[in-house]
Protein backbone atom coordinates (compact mmCIF):
# COMPACT_ATOMS: atom_id res chain seq x y z
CA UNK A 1 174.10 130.66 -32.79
CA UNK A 2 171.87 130.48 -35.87
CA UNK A 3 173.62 129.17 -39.09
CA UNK A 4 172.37 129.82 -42.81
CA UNK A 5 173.47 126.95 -44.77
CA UNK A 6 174.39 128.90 -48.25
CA UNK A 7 174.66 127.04 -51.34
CA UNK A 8 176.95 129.46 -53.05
CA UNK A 9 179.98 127.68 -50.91
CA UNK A 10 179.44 124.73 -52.47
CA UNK A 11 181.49 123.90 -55.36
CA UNK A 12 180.29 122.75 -59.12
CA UNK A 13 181.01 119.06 -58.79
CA UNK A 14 179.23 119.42 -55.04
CA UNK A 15 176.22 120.92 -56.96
CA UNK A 16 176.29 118.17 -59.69
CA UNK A 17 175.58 115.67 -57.17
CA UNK A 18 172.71 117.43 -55.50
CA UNK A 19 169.74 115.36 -54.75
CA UNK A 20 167.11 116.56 -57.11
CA UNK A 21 164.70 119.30 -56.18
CA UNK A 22 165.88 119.86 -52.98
CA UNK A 23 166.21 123.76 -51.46
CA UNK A 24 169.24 125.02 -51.92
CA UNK A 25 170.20 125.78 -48.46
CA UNK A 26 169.50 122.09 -47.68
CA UNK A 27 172.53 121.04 -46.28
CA UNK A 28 171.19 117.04 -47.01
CA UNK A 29 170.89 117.58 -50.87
CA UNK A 30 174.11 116.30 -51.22
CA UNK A 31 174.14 112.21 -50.78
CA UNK A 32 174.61 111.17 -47.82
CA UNK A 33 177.95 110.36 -46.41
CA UNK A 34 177.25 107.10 -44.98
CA UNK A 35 180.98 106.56 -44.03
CA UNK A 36 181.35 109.58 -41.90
CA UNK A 37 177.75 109.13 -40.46
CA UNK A 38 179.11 105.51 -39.11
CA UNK A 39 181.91 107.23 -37.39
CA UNK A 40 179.37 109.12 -35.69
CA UNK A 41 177.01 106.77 -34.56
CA UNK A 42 179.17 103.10 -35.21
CA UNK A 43 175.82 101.16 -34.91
CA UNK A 44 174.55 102.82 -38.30
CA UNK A 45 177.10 99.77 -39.61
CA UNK A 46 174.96 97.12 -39.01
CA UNK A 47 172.56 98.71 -41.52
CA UNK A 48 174.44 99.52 -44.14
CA UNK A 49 175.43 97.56 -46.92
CA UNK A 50 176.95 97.80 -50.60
CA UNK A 51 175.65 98.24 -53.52
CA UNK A 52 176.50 96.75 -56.77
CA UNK A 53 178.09 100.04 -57.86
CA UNK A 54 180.07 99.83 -54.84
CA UNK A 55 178.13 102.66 -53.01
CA UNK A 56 178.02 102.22 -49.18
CA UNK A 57 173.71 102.57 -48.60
CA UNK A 58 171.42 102.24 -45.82
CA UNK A 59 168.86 99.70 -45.72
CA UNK A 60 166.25 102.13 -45.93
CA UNK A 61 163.34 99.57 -45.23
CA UNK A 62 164.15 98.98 -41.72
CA UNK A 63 163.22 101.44 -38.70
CA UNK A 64 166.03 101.13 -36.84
CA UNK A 65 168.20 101.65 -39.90
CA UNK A 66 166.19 105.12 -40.34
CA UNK A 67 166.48 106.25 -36.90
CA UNK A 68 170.20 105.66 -36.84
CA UNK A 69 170.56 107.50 -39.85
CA UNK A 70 168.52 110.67 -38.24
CA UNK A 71 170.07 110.40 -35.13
CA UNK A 72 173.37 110.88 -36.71
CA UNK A 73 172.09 113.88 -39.03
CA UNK A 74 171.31 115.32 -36.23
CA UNK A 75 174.24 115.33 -34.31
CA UNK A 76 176.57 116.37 -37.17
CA UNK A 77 174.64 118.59 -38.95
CA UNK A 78 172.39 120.43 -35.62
CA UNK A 79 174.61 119.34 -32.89
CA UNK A 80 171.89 117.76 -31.67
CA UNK A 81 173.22 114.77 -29.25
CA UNK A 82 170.50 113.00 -27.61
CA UNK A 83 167.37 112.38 -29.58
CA UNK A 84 164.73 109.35 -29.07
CA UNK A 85 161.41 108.25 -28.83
CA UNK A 86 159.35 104.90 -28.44
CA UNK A 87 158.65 102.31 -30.72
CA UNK A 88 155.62 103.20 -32.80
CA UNK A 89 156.06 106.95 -33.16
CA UNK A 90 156.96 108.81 -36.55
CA UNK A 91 160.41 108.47 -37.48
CA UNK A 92 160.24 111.34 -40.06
CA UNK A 93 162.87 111.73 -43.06
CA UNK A 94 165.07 114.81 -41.91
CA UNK A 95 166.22 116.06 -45.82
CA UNK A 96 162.28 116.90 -46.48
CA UNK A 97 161.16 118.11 -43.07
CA UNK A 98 164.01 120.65 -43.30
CA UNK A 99 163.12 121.45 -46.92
CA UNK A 100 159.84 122.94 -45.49
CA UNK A 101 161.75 125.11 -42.91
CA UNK A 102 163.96 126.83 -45.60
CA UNK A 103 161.13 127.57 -47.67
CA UNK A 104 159.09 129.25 -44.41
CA UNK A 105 162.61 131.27 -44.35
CA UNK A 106 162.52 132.35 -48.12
CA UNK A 107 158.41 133.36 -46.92
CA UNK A 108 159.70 135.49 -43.93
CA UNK A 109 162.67 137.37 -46.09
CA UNK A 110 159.90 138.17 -48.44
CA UNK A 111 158.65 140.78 -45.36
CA UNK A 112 162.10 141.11 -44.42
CA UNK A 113 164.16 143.11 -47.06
CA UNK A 114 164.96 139.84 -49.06
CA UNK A 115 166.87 138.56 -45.89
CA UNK A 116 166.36 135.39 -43.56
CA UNK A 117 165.26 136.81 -40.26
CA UNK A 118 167.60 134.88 -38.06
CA UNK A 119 167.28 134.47 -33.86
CA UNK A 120 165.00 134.01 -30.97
CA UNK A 121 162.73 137.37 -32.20
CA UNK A 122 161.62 134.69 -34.78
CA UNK A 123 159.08 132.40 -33.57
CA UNK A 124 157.00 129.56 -35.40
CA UNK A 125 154.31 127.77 -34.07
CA UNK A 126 154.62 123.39 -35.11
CA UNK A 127 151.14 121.94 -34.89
CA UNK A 128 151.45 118.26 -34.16
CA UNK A 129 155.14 118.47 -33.43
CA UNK A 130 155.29 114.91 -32.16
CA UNK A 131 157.38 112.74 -30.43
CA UNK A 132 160.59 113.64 -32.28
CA UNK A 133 160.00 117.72 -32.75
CA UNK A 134 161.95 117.50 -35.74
CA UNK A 135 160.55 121.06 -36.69
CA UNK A 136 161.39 122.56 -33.88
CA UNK A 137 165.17 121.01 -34.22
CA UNK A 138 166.19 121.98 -37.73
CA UNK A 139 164.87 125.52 -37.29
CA UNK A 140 166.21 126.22 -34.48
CA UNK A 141 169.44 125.25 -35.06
CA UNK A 142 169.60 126.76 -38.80
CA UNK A 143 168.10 130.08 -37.98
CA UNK A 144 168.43 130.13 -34.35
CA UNK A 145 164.47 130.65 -34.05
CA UNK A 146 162.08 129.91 -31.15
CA UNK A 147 159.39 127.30 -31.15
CA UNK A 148 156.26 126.71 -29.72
CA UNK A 149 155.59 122.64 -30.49
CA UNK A 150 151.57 121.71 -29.94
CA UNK A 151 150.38 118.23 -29.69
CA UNK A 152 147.43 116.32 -28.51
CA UNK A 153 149.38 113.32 -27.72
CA UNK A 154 150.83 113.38 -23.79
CA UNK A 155 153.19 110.96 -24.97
CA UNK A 156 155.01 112.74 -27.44
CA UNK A 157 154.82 116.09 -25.19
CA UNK A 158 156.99 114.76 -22.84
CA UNK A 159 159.02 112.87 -25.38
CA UNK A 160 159.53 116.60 -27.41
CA UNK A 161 160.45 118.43 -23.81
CA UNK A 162 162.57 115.33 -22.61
CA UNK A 163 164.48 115.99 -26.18
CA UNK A 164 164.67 119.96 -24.91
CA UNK A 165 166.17 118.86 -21.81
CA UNK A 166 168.74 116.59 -22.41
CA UNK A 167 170.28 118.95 -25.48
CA UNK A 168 171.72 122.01 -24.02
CA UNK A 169 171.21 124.04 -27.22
CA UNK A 170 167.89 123.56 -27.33
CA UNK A 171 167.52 125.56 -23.91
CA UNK A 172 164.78 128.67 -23.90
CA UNK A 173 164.45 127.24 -27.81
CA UNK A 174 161.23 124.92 -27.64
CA UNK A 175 158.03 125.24 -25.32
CA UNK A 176 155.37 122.35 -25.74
CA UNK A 177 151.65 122.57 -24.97
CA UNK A 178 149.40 119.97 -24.85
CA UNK A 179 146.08 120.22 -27.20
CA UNK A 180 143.09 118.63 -25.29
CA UNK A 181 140.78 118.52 -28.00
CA UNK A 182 141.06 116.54 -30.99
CA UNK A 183 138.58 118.76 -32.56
CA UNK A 184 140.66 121.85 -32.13
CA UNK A 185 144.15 122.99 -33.74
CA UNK A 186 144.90 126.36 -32.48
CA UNK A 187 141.69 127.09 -29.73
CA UNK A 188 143.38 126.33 -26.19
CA UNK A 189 147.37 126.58 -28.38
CA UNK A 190 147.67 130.01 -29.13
CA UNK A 191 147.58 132.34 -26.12
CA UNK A 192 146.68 136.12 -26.21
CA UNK A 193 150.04 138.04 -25.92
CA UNK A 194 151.57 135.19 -28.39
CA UNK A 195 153.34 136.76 -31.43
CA UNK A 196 154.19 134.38 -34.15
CA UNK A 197 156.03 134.35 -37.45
CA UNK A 198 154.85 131.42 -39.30
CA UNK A 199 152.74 128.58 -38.05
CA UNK A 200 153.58 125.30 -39.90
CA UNK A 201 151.90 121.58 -40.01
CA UNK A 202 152.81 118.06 -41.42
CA UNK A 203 148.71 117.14 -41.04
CA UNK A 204 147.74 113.70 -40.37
CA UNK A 205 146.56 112.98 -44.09
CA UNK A 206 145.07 109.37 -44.12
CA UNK A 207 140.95 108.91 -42.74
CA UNK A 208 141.36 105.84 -41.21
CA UNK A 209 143.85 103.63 -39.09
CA UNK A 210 143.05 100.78 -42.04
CA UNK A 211 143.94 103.68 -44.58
CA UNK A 212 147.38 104.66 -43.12
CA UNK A 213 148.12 101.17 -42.46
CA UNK A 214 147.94 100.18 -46.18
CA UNK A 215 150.14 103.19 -46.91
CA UNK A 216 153.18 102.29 -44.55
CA UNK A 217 152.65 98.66 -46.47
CA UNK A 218 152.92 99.92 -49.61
CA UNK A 219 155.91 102.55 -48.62
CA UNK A 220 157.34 99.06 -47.45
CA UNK A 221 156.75 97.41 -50.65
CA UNK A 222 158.60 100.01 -52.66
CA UNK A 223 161.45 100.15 -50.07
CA UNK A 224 161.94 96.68 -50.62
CA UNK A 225 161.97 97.26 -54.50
CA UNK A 226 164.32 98.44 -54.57
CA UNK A 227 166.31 95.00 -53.52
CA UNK A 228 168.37 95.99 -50.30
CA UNK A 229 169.35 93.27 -48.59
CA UNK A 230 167.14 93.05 -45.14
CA UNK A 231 168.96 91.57 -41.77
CA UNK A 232 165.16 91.37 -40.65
CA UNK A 233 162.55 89.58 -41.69
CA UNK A 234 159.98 91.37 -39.53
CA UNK A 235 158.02 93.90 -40.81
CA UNK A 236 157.90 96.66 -38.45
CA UNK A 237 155.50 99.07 -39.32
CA UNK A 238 156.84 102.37 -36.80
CA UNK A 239 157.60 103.97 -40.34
CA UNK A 240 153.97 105.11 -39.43
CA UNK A 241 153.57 106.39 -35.74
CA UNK A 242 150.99 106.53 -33.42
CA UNK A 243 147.05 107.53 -34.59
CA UNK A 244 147.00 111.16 -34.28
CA UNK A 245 149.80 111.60 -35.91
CA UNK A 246 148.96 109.51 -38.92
CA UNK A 247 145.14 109.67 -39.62
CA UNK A 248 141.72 111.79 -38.34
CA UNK A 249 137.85 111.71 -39.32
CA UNK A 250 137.80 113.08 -42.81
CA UNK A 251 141.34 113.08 -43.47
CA UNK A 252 144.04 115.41 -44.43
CA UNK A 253 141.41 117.83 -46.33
CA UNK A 254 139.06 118.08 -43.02
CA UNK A 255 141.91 118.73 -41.08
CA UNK A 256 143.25 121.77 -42.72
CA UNK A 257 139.85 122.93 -43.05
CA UNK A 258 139.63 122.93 -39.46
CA UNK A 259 142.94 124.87 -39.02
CA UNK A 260 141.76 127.48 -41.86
CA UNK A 261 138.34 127.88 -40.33
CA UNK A 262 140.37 128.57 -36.59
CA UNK A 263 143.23 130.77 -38.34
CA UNK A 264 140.60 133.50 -39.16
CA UNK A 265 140.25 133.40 -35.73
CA UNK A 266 144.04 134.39 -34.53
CA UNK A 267 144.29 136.21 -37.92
CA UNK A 268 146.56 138.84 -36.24
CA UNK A 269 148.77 137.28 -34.26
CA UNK A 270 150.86 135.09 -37.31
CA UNK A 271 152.28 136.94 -39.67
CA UNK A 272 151.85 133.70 -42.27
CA UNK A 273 149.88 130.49 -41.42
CA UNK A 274 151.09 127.06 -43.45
CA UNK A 275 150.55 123.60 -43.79
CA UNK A 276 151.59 120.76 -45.93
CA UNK A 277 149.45 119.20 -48.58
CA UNK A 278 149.96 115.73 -49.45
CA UNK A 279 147.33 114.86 -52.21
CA UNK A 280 147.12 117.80 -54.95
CA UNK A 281 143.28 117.20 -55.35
CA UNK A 282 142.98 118.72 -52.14
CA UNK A 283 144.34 122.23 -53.44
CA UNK A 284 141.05 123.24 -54.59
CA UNK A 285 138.88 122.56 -51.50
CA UNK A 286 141.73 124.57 -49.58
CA UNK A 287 141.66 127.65 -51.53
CA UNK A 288 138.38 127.85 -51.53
CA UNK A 289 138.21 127.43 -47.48
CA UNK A 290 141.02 130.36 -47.64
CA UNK A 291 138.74 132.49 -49.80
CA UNK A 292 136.16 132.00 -47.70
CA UNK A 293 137.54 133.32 -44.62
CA UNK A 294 139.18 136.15 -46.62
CA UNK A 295 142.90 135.38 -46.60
CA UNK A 296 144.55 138.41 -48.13
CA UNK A 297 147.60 136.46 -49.61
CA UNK A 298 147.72 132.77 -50.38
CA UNK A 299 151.00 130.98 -52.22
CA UNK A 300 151.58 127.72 -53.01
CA UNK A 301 155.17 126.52 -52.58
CA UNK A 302 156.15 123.17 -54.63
CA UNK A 303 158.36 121.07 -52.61
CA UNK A 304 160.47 118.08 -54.93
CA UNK A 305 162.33 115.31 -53.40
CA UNK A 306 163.43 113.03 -56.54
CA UNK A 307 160.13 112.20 -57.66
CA UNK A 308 157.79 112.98 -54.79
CA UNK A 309 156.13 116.36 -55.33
CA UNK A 310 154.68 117.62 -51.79
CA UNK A 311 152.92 121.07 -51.03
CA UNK A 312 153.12 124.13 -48.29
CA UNK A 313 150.13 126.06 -48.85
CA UNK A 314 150.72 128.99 -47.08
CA UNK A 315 148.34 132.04 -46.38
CA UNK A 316 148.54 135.93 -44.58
CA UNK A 317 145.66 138.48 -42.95
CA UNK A 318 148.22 141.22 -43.81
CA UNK A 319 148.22 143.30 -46.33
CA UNK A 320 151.33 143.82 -48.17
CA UNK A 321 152.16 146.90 -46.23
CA UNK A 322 151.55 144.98 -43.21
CA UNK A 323 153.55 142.23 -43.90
CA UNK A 324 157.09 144.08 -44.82
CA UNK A 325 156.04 146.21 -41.16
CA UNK A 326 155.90 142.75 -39.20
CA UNK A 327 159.63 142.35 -38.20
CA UNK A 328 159.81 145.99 -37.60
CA UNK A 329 156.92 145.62 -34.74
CA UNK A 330 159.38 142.77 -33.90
């Protein structure tokens, strides 16, 4: 059964100690609470440590640490119970992946009344879903919506349906398809009677292996700023994940021109297309790629986490009339 996380529940002092900029419906704006987490998953404990305030904290640095951490937001906040991949694919941070979910839900009740259009008549389309589907996860268990997770890796495929499998609630909730051509994003995805909702993306935003390399280093480097004790000395770079997932040819900015250039193509069967967009002198190459293919609405939807400041661009062949008739066609 879908849940809406509402903010209204929660009380003043719960608000005051919101982590800043996050959606409101974000159940994870709150800090974590590392002592109920260990209960959960006890092996969390070997990560954690104090800090001089004498505030129980992760050691945020280390992969393993991370993955803990997720696995254990998962089960207590999605009821997900079983979720794992290999070493060396993306171990994404769950508070801003489902940040990007609630604000495809505030999109939708925009054509739905001013309501979140909850259940399986909702589907959303993940492009590069990746070993660990977290997409696919926190929307389906938040709004009880369907998925359709693409990906050109084989690897994370069966990693995403393995995931399906082995969680119960995930059943009927999550189809993967395999994407044979790194040149394509939705060509050989999106089938003819497919209906979609939204389509969303997390691109691959560096141009080179030696680009996203650097990155993860310096992501590393300010990790380690911040002075949390490590229990490894090893510097395990799976922070980044595999190639595809990471970097292409021309970067984030040829990437989504791709996808714009192929969304004209399947203008009618999404009601709204999206994707993230990491570096904000990118926004002006993107709009103009939307203009060009004559997208009839375009927003831009600010995303804060403390003080990163990330970007959904998101865009519609309906008119306005159109749109508010989608989930009627439904």
């Amino acid at each position: 059964m879908a849940r809406v996380n509402n903010s209204s529940s929660k009380t003043p002092s719960q608000k005051n100690k919101r982590k800043s900029g996050l959606h409101p419906r974000n159940p994870h704006a709150a800090p974590y609470d590392i002592p109920r987490l260990v209960k959960v998953f006890p092996k969390l404990a070997e990560y954690t440590y104090e800090t001089p305030r004498g505030v129980t904290s992760i050691r945020f640095a280390e992969p393993k640490a991370v993955k803990l951490l997720n696995q254990a937001l998962l089960s207590t906040e999605y009821n997900i119970q079983f979720w794992d991949f290999p070493e060396g694919y993306l171990c994404p941070p769950i508070p801003g992946r489902a940040d990007y979910l609630h604000y495809i839900a505030d999109l939708l009740a925009e054509s739905n009344g001013g309501k979140v259009p909850v259940g399986a008549q909702v589907q959303g389309l993940d492009v590069g879903t990746g070993a660990n589907c977290i997409y696919p996860l926190i929307g389906s268990q938040s709004y009880g919506w369907k998925f359709v997770g693409s990906d050109i890796d084989p690897v994370s495929v069966a990693c995403a349906e393995q995931i399906v499998k082995a969680n119960p609630v995930l059943k009927g909730k999550l189809t993967c398809r395999l994407q044979p051509s790194s040149q394509q994003v939705f060509q050989q995805i999106i089938k003819p009677s497919d209906r979609f909702a939204f389509t969303m993306c997390n691109p691959p935003f560096h141009a080179s292996l030696q680009e996203a390399t650097q990155g993860t280093k310096r992501k590393i480097r300010n990790l380690n700023r911040g002075k949390q004790p490590s229990s490894s000395k090893e510097q395990v770079l799976n922070f980044a994940g595999q190639g595809a997932e990471l970097w292409c040819k021309g970067g984030e900015i040829a990437f989504v021109k791709q996808m714009i250039k192929e969304s004209a193509e399947f203008a009618e069967q999404s009601l709204w297309f999206s994707c993230l967009i990491s570096k904000k002198e990118n926004l002006p190459q993107v709009n103009t790629a939307l203009k060009k293919v004559r997208a009839k609405k375009v927003k831009t939807i600010e995303m804060h986490q403390g003080q990163k400041i990330t970007r959904v661009v998101a865009w519609s062949f309906y008119d306005e009339k159109s749109r508010k008739e989608w989930f009627n066609q439904a």
